[in-house]
Protein backbone atom coordinates (compact mmCIF):
# COMPACT_ATOMS: atom_id res chain seq x y z
CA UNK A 1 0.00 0.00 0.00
CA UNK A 2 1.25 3.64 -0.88
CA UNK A 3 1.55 5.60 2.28
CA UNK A 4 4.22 8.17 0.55
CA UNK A 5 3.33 11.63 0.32
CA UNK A 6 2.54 12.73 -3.12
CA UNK A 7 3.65 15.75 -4.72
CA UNK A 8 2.84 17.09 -8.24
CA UNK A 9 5.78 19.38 -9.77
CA UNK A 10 4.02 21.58 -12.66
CA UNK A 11 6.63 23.21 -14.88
CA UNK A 12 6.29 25.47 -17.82
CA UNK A 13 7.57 29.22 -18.50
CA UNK A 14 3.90 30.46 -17.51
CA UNK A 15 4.30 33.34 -19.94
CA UNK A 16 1.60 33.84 -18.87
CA UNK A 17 -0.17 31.37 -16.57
CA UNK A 18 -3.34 30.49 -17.78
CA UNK A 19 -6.19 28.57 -16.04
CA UNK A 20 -5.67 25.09 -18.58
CA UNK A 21 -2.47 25.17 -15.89
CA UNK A 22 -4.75 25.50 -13.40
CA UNK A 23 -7.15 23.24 -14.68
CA UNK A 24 -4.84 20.34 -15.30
CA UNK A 25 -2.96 20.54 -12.01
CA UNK A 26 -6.18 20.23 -10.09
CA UNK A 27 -6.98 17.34 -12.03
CA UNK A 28 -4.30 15.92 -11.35
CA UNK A 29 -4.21 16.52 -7.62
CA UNK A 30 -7.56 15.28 -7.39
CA UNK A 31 -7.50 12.00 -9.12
CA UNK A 32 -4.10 11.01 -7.80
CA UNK A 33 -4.57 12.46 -4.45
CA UNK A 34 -1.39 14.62 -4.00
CA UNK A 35 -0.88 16.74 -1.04
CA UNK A 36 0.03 20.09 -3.02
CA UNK A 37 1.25 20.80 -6.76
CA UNK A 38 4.40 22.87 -7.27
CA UNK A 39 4.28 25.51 -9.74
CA UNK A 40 7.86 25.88 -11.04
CA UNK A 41 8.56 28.63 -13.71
CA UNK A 42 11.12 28.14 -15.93
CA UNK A 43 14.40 30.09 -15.72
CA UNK A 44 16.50 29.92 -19.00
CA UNK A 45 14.55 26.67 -20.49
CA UNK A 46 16.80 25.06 -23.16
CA UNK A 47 13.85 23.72 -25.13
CA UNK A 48 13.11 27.70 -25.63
CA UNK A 49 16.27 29.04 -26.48
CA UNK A 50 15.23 30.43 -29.76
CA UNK A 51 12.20 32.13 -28.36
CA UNK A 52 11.64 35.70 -27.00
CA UNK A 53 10.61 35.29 -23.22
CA UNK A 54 8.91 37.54 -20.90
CA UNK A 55 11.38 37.86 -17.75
CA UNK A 56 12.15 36.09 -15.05
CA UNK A 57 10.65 38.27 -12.69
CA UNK A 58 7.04 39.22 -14.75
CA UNK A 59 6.65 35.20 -15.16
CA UNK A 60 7.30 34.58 -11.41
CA UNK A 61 4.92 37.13 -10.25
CA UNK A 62 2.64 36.15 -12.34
CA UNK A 63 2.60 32.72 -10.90
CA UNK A 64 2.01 34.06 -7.51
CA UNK A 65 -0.77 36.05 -8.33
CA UNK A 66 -3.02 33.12 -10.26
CA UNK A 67 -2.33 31.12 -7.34
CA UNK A 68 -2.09 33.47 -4.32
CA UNK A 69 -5.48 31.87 -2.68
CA UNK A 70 -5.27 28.52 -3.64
CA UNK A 71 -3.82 26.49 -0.73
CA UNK A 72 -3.32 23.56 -2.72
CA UNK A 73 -0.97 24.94 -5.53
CA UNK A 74 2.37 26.33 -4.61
CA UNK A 75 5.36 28.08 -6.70
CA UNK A 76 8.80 27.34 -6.32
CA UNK A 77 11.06 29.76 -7.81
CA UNK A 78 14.25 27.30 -7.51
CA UNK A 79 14.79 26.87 -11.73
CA UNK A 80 14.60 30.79 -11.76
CA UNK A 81 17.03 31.04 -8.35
CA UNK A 82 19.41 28.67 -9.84
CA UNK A 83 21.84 30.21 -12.44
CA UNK A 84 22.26 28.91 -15.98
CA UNK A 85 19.64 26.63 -18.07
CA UNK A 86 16.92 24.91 -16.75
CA UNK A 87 16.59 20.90 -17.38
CA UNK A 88 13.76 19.09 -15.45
CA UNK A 89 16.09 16.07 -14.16
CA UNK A 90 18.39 18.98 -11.94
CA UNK A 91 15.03 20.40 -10.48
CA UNK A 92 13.85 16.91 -9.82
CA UNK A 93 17.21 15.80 -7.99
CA UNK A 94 17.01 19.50 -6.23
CA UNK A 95 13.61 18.65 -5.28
CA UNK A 96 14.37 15.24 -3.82
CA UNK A 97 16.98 16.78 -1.98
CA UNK A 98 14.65 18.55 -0.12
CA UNK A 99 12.01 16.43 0.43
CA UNK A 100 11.52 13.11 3.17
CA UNK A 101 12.90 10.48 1.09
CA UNK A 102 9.45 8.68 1.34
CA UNK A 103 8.11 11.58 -1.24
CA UNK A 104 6.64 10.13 -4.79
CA UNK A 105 6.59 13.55 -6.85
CA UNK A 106 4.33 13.06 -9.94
CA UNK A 107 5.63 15.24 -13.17
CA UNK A 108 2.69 16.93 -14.67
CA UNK A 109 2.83 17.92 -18.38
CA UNK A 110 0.57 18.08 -21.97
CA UNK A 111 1.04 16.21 -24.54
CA UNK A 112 3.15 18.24 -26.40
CA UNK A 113 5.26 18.16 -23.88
CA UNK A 114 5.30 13.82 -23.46
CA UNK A 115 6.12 13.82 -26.85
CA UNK A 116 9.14 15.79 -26.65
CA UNK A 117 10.68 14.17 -23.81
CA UNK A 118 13.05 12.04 -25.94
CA UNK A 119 14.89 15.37 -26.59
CA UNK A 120 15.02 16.03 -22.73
CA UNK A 121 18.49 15.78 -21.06
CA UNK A 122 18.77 12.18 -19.08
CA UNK A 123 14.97 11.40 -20.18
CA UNK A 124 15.41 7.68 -18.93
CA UNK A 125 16.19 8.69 -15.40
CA UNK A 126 13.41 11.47 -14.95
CA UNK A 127 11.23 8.68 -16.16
CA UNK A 128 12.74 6.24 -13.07
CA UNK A 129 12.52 9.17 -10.34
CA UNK A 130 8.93 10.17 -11.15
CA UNK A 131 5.67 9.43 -12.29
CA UNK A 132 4.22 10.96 -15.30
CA UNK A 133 1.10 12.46 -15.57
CA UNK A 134 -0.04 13.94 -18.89
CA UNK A 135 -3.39 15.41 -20.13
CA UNK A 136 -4.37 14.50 -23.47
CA UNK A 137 -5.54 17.32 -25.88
CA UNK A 138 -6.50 15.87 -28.56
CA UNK A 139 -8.40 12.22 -27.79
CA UNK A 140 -9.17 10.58 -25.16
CA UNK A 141 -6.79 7.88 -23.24
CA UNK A 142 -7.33 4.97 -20.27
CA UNK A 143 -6.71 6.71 -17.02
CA UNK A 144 -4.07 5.35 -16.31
CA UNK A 145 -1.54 3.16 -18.84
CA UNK A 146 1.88 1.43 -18.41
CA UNK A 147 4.42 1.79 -21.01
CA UNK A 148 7.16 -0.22 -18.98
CA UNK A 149 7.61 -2.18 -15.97
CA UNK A 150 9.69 0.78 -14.24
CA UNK A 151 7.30 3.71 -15.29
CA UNK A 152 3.84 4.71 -14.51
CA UNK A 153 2.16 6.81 -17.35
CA UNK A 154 -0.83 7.90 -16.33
CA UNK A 155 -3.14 9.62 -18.83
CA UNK A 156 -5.88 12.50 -17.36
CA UNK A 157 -8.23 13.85 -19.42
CA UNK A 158 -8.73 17.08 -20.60
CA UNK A 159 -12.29 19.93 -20.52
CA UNK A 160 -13.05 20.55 -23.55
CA UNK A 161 -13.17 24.57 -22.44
CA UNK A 162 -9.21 24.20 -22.27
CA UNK A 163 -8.51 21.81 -24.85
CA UNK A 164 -7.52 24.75 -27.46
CA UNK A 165 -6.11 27.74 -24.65
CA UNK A 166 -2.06 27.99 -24.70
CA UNK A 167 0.03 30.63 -23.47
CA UNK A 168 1.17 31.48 -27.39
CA UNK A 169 -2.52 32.05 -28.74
CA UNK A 170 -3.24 34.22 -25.12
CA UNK A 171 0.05 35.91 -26.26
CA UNK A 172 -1.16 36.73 -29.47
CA UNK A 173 -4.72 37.91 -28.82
CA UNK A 174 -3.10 40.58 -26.12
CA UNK A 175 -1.08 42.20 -29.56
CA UNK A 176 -4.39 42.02 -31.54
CA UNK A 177 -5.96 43.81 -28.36
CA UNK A 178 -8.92 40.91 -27.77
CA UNK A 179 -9.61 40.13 -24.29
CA UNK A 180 -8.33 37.03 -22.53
CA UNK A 181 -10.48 37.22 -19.75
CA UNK A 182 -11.81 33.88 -19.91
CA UNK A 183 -8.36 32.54 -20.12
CA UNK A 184 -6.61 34.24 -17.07
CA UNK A 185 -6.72 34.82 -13.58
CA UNK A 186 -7.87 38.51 -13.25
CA UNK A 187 -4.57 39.66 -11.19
CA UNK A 188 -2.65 38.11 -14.28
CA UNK A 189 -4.69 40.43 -16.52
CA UNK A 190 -4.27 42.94 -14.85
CA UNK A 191 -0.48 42.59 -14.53
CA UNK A 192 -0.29 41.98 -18.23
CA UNK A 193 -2.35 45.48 -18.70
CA UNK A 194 -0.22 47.21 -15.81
CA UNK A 195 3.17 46.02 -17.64
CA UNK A 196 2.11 46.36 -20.89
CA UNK A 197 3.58 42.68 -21.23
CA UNK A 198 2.82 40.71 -24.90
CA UNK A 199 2.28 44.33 -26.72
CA UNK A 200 4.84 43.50 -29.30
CA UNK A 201 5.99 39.71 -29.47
CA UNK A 202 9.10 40.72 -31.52
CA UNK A 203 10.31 42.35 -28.20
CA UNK A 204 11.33 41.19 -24.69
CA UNK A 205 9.11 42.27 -22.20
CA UNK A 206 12.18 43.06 -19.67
């Protein structure tokens, strides 16, 4: 019988955080039955290298405000902290560093993300020090499927109300002026108004 505490570890730049986040980690905490869900913004993400970021600091804030009365959902600014690129299997080691050695941590992603994890760095061993938990966007999945003796995959599925949101099309209906209400927390509009963040996506929003 499991009698570890579970932890979800939600990772992403979050530029900007957008309730599909939301959405997916409390499905996830609520099937699986984790304690909390860390929300970990990305510092310098390798996989993103030849995109234009928002900083550091307008992603982290962000973060706090979408999830400043949530009890469940924490952020933990240790990727942004930690100087030079980000790769998930240092965060993870960090992270189990930290934690009662007892902890199961559950890595919650998309499924753009799953199928890109090939291309991670040490992919094999993040796959042996966590379970995997990924939302399917496009079609529906078993709850829960096992790919090898050594890993759990477990499949959640996804609202159709988020199936379609991303942080890229929120990004680009800022420039064209639309509202993203539906799409946000209303501190993170609001910060994205106050900042005048995603105005022109040819430009870093420093």
């Amino acid at each position: 019988m499991d009698n570890g505490v579970k932890i979800g570890l939600l990772g992403g730049t979050f530029d900007p955080i957008h309730l599909g986040h939301m959405y997916l980690a409390k499905q996830a905490k609520n099937i699986l039955g984790l304690e909390k869900v860390l929300f970990i913004p990305a510092g310098d993400p390798w996989m993103k290298n030849d995109k234009i970021l928002s900083a550091p600091r307008h992603r982290l804030k962000m973060t706090h405000l979408a999830l400043q009365n949530n009890r469940d959902f924490h952020v933990d600014d240790l990727e942004i902290t930690r100087k030079g690129t980000s790769y998930t299997i240092d965060t993870i080691i960090e992270l189990k560093d930290r934690f009662d050695p007892g902890t199961d941590f559950y890595l919650i992603m998309g499924e753009d993300a799953v199928n890109q994890i090939n291309f991670w760095k040490d992919p094999n061993k993040i796959m042996t020090m966590v379970k995997l938990v990924v939302m399917r966007r496009f079609q529906e999945k078993s709850l829960a499927l096992e790919i090898d003796k050594n890993v759990e995959f477990i499949w959640i599925k996804n609202s159709e109300m988020f199936r379609e949101i991303s942080s890229s099309k929120i990004r680009k209906k800022i420039k064209e002026r639309k509202s993203v209400r539906k799409f946000v927390h209303r501190d993170v509009e609001r910060y994205i108004r106050d900042k005048e963040l995603y105005r022109n996506l040819d430009k870093k929003d420093d």
